[in-house]
C-alpha atoms as a PDB file:
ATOM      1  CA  UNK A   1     180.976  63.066  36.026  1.00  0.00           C
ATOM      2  CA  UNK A   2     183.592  62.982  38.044  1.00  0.00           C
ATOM      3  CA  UNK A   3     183.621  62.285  42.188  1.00  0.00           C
ATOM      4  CA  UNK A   4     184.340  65.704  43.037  1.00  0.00           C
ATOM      5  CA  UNK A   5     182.154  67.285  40.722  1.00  0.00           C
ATOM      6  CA  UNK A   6     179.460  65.237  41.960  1.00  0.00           C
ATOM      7  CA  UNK A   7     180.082  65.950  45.404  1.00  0.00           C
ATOM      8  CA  UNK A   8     180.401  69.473  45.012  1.00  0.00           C
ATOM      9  CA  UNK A   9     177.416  69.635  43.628  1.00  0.00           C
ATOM     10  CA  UNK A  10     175.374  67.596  45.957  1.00  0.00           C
ATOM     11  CA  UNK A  11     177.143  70.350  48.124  1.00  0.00           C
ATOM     12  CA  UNK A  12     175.445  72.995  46.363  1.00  0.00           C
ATOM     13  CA  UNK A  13     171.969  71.561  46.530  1.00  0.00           C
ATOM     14  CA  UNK A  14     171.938  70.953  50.041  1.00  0.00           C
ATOM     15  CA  UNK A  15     173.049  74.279  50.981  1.00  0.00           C
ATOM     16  CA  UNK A  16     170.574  75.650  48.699  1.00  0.00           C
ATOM     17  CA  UNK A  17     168.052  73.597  50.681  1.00  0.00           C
ATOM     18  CA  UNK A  18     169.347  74.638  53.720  1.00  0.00           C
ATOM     19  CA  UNK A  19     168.505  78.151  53.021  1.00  0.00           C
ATOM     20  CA  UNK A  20     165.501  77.281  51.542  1.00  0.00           C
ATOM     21  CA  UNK A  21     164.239  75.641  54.751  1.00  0.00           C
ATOM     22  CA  UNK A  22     165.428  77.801  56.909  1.00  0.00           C
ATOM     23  CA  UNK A  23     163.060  80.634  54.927  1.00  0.00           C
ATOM     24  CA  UNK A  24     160.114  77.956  55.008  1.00  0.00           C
ATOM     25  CA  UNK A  25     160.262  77.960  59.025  1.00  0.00           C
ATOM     26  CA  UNK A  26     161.039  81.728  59.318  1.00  0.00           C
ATOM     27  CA  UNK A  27     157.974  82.187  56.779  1.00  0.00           C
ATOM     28  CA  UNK A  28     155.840  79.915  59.009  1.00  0.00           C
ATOM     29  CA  UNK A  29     156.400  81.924  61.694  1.00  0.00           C
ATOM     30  CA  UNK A  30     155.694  85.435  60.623  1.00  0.00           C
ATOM     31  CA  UNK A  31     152.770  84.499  57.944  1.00  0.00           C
ATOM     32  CA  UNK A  32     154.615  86.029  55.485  1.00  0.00           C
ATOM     33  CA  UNK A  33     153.259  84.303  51.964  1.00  0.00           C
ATOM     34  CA  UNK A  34     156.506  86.110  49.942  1.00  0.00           C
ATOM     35  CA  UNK A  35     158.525  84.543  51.527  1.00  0.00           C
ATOM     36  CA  UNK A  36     157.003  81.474  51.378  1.00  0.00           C
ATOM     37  CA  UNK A  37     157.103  81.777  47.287  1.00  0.00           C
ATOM     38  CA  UNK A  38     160.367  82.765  47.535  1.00  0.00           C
ATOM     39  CA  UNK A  39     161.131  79.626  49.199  1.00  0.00           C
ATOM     40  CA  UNK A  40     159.593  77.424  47.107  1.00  0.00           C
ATOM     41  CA  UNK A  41     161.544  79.213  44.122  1.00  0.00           C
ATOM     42  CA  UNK A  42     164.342  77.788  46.219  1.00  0.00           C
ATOM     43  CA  UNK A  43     163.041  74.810  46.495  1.00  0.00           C
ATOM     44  CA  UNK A  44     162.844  74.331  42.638  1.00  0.00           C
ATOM     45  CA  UNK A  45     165.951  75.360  41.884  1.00  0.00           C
ATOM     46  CA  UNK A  46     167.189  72.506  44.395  1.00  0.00           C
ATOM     47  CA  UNK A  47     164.884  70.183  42.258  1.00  0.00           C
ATOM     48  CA  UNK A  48     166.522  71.740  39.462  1.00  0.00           C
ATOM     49  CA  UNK A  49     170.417  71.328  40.164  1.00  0.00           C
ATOM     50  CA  UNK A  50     169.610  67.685  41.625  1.00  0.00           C
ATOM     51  CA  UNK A  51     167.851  66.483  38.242  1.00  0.00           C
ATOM     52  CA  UNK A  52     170.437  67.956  36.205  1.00  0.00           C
ATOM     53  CA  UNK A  53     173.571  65.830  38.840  1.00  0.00           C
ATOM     54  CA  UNK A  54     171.190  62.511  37.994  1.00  0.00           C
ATOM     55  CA  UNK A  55     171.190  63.517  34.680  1.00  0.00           C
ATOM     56  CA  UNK A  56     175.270  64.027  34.468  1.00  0.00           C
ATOM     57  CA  UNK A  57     176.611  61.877  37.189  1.00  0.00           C
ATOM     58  CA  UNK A  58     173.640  58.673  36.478  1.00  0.00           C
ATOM     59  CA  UNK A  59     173.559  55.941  38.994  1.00  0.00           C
ATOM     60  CA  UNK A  60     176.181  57.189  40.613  1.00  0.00           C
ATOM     61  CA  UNK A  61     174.480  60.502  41.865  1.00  0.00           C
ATOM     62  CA  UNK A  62     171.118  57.870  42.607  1.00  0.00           C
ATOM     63  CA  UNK A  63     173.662  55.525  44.463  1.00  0.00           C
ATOM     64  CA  UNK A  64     174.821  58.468  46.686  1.00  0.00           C
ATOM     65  CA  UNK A  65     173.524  59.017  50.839  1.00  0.00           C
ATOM     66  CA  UNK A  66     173.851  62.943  49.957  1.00  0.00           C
ATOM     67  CA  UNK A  67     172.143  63.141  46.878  1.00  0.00           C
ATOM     68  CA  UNK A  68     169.316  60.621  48.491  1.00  0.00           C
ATOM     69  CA  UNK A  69     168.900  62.721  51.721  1.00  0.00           C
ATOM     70  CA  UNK A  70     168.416  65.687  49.862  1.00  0.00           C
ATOM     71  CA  UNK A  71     165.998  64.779  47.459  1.00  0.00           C
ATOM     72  CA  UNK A  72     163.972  63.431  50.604  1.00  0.00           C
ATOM     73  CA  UNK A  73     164.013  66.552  52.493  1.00  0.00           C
ATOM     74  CA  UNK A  74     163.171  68.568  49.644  1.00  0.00           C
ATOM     75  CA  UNK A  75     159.720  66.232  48.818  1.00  0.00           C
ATOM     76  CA  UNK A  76     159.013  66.613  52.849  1.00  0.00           C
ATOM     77  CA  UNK A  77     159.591  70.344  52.634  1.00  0.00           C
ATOM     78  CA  UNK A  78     157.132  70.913  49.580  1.00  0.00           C
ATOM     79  CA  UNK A  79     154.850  68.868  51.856  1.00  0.00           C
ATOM     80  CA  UNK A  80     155.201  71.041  54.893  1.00  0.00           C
ATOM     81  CA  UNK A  81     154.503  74.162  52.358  1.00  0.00           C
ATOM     82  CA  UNK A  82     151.192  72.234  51.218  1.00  0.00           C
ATOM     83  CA  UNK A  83     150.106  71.286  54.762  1.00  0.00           C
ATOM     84  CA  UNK A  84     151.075  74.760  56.250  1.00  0.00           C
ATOM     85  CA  UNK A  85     148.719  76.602  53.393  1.00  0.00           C
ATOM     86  CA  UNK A  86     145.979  73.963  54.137  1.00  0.00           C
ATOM     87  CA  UNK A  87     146.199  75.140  57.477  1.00  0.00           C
ATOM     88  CA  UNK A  88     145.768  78.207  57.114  1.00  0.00           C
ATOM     89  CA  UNK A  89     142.709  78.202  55.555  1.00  0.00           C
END
């Protein structure tokens, strides 16, 4: 895979994180449990495109700050889903 390819789609992921996140908080805040789903639906297509880069791009995409960050922030987010639902309880 190519540099550009690989950075646009590290691109792609984090913005789809972004928005995923940004529906985790506003789901926090109003309770709302659809949204929450529809955020982690989000969430797995992130998973999704970032195992299919690492699957195209190899060490390369593994090697990259981008591709690291986001696969970080997407195992914290599923772990602020699982704590928020435990808290609720």
């Amino acid at each position: 895979m190519e540099k550009q390819m690989l950075h646009q789609q590290l691109e792609l992921a984090t913005q789809q994180f972004t928005d995923a996140y940004e529906l985790i908080q506003q789901a926090k805040t109003s309770g709302n449990e659809e949204e929450l789903m529809q955020a982690q639906n989000q969430l797995l297509q992130v998973d999704h495109l970032l195992k299919e880069t690492q699957y195209q791009a190899g060490q390369d995409a593994l090697d990259n700050p981008q591709f690291q960050q986001t696969f970080e922030k997407l195992h914290n987010a599923r772990q602020e889903i699982e704590t928020y639902r435990q808290n609720k309880q």
